[in-house]
C-alpha atoms as a PDB file:
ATOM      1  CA  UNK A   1     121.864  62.425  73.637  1.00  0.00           C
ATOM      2  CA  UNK A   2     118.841  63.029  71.643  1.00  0.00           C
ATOM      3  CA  UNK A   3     118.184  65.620  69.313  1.00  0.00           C
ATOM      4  CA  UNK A   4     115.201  66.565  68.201  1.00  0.00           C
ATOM      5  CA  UNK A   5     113.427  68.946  65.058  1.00  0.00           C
ATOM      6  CA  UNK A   6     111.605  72.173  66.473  1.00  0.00           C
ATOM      7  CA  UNK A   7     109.110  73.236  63.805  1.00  0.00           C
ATOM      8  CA  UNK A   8     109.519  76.575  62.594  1.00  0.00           C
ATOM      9  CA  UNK A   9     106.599  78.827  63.620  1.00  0.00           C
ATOM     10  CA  UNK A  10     106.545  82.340  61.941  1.00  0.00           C
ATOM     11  CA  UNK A  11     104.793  84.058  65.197  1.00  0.00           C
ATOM     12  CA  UNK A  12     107.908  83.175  67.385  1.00  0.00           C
ATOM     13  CA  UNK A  13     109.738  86.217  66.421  1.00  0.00           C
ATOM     14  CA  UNK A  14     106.926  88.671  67.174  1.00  0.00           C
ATOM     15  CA  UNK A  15     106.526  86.780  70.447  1.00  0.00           C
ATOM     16  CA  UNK A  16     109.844  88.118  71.646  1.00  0.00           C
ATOM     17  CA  UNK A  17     109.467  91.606  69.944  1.00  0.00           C
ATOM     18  CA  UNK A  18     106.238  91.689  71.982  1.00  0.00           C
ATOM     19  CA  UNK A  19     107.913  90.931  75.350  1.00  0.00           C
ATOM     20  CA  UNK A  20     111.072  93.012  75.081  1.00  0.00           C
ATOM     21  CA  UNK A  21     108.514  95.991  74.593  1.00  0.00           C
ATOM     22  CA  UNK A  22     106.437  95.487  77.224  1.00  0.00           C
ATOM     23  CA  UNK A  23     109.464  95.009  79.508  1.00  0.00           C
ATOM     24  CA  UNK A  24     111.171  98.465  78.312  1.00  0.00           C
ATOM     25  CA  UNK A  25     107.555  99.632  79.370  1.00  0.00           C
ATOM     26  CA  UNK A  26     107.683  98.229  82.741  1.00  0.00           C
ATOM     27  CA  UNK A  27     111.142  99.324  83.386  1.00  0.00           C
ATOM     28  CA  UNK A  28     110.044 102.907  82.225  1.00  0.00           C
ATOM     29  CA  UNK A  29     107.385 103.540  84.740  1.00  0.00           C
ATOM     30  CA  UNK A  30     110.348 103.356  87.411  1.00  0.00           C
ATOM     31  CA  UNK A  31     112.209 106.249  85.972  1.00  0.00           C
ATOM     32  CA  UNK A  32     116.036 106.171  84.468  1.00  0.00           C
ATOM     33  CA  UNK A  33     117.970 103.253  86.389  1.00  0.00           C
ATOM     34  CA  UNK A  34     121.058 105.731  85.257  1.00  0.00           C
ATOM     35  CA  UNK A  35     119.928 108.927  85.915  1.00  0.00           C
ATOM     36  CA  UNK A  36     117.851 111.471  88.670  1.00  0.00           C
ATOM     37  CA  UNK A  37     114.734 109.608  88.676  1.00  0.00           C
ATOM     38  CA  UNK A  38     115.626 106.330  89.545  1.00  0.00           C
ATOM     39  CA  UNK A  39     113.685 104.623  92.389  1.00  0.00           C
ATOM     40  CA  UNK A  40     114.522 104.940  96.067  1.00  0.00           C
ATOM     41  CA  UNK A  41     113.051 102.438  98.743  1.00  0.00           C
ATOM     42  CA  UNK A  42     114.723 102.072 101.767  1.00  0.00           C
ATOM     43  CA  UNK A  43     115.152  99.205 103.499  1.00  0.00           C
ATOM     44  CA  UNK A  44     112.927  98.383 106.932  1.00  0.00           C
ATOM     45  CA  UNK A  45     113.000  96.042 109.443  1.00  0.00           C
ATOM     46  CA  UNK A  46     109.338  95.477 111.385  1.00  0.00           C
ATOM     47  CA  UNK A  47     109.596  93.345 115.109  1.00  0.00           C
ATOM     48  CA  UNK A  48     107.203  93.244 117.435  1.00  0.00           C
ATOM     49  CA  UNK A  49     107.289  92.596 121.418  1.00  0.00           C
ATOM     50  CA  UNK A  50     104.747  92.031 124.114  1.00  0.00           C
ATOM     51  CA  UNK A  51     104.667  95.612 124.344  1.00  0.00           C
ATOM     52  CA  UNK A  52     105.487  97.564 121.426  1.00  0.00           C
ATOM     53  CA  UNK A  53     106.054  97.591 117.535  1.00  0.00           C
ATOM     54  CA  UNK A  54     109.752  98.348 116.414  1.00  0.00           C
ATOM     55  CA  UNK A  55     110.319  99.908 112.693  1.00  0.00           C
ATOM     56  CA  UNK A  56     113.830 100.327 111.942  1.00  0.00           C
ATOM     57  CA  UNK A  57     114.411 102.467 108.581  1.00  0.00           C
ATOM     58  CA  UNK A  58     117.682 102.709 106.597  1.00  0.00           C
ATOM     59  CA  UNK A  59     118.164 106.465 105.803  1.00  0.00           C
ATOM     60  CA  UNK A  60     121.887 107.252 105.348  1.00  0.00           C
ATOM     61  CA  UNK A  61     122.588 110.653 104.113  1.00  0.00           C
ATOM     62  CA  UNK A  62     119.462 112.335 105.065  1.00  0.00           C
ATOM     63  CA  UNK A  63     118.541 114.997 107.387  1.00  0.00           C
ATOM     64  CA  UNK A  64     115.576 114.365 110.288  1.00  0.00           C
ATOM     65  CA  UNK A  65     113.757 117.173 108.600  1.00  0.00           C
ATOM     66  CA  UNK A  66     114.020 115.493 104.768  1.00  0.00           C
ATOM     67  CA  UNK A  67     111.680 112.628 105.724  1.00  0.00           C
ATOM     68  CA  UNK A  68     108.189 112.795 107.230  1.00  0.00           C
ATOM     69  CA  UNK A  69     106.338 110.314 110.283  1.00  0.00           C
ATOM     70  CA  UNK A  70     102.418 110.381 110.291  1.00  0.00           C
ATOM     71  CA  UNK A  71      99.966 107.383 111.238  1.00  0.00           C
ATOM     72  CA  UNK A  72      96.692 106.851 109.019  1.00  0.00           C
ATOM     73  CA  UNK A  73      94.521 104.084 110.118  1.00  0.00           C
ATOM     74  CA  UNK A  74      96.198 101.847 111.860  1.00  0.00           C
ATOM     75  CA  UNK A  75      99.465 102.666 109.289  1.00  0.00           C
ATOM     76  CA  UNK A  76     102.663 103.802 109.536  1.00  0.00           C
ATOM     77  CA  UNK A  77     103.836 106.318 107.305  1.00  0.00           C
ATOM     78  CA  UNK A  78     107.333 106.736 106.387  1.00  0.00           C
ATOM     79  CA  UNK A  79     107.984 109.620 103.574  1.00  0.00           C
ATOM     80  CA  UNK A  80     110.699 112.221 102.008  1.00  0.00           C
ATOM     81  CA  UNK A  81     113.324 112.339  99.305  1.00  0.00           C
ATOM     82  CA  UNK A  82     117.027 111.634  98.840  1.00  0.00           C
ATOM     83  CA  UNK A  83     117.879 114.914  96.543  1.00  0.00           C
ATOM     84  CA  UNK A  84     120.500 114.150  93.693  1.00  0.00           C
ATOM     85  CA  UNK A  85     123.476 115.601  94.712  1.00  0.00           C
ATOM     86  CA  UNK A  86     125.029 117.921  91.982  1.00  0.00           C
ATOM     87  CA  UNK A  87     127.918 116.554  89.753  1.00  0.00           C
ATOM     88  CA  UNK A  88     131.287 118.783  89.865  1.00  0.00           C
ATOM     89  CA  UNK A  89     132.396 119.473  86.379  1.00  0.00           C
ATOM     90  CA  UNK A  90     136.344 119.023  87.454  1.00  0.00           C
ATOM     91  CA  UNK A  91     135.559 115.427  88.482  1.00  0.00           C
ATOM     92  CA  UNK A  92     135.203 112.201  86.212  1.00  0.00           C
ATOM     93  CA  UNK A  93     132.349 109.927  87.495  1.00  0.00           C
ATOM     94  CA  UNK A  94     132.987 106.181  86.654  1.00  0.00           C
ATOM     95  CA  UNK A  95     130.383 105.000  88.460  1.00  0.00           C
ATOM     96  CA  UNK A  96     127.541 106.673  90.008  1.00  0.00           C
ATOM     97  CA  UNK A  97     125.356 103.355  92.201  1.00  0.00           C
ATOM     98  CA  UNK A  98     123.533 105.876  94.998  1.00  0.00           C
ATOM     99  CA  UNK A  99     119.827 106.586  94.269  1.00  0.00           C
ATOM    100  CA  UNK A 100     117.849 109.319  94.593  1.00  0.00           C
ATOM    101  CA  UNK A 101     114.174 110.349  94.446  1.00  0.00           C
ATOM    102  CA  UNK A 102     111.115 110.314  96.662  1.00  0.00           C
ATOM    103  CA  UNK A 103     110.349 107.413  98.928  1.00  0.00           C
ATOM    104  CA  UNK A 104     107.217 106.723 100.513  1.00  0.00           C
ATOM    105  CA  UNK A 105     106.873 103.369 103.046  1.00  0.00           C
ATOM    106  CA  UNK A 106     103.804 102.241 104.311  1.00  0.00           C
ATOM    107  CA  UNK A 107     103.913  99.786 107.654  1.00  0.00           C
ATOM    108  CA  UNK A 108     100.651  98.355 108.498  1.00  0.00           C
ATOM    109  CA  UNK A 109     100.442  97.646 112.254  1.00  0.00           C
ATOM    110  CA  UNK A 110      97.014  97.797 113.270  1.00  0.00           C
ATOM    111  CA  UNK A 111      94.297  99.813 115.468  1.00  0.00           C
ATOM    112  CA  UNK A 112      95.762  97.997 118.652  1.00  0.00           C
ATOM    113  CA  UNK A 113      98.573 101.288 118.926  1.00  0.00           C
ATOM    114  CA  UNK A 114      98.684 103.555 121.372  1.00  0.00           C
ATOM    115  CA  UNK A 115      99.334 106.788 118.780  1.00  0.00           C
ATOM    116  CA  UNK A 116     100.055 109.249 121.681  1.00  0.00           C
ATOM    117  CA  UNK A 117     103.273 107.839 123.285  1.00  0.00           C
ATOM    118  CA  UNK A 118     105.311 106.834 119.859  1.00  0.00           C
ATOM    119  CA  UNK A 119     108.796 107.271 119.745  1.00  0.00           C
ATOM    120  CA  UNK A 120     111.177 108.353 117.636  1.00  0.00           C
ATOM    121  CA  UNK A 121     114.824 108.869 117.351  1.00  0.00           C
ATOM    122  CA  UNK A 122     117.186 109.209 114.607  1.00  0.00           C
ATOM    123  CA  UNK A 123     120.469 108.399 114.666  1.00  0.00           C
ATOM    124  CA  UNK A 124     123.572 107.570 112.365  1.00  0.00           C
ATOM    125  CA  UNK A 125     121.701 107.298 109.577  1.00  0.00           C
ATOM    126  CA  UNK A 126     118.794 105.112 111.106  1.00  0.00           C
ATOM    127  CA  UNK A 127     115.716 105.997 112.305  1.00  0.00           C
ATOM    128  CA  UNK A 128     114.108 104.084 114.705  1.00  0.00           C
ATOM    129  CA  UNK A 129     110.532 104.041 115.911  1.00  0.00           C
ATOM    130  CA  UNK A 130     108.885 102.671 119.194  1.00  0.00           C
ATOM    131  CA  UNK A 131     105.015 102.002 119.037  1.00  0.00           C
ATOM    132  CA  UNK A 132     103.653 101.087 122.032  1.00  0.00           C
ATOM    133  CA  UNK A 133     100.314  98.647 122.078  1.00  0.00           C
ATOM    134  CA  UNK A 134      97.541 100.039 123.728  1.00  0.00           C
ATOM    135  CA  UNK A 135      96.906  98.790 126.854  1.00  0.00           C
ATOM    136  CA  UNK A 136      93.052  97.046 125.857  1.00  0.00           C
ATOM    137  CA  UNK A 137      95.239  95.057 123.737  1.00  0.00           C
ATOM    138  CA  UNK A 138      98.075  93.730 126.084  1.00  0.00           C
ATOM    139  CA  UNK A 139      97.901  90.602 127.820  1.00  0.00           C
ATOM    140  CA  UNK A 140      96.425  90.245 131.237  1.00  0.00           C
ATOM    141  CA  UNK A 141      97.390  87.803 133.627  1.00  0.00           C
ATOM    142  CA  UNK A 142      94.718  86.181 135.716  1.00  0.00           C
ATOM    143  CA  UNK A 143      95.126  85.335 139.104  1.00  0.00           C
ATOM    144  CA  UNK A 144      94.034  81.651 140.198  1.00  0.00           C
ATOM    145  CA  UNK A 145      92.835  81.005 143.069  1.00  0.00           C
ATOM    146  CA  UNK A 146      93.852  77.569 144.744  1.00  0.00           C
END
């Protein structure tokens, strides 16, 4: 085992001071981690097929009118808010892990789409969306002649 001296350097301590504010500043631009305003992102899942592009969104608790669907430039754009539900004053929280706030997802997929025949259903807490490619985008096959 060796051991070994570690000069003292007066700046160290400012160092720290210096990181554990800009970290509190960091953490501050996402809102209260304990509160109304803390961040909301939920989660995706992206696959594609021959023929289409499949989004799957996690968005338990929510209403189809409390999120929005619009495409802008080749980009899928998933949007709404998970309002804070209010606290009952006869009830004792001891832990309180559900977030809330707006949300905004953006899934990039391309100009290959075919924008007019999307589909979307929600269900059980997930919506699911079906974008078809456009058809100057599919694969052709080519006939050979023997």
């Amino acid at each position: 085992m060796s051991r070994s001296l570690v000069r003292w350097n007066q700046f160290a301590p400012s160092l720290f001071e210096d990181v554990g504010r800009e970290m509190n500043r960091v953490l501050q631009h996402f809102g209260d981690w304990e509160g109304q305003n803390s961040y909301f992102a939920p989660n995706i899942n992206v696959a594609e097929t021959e023929k289409n592009y499949e989004v799957s969104v996690d968005l338990p608790g929510l209403k189809a009118e409390d999120f929005n669907l619009e495409f802008k430039d080749g980009q899928l754009w998933i949007s709404g808010e998970r309002k804070h539900e209010t606290e009952e004053k006869s009830k004792t929280y001891h832990r309180v892990e559900r977030t809330y706030g707006q949300f905004r997802r953006v899934i990039t997929l391309g100009a290959d789409i075919d924008t007019d025949h999307v589909d979307a259903e929600y269900k059980d807490g997930v919506l699911s969306v079906r974008v078809p490619k456009a058809e100057a985008v599919l694969p052709k096959r080519i006939q050979v002649r023997g």
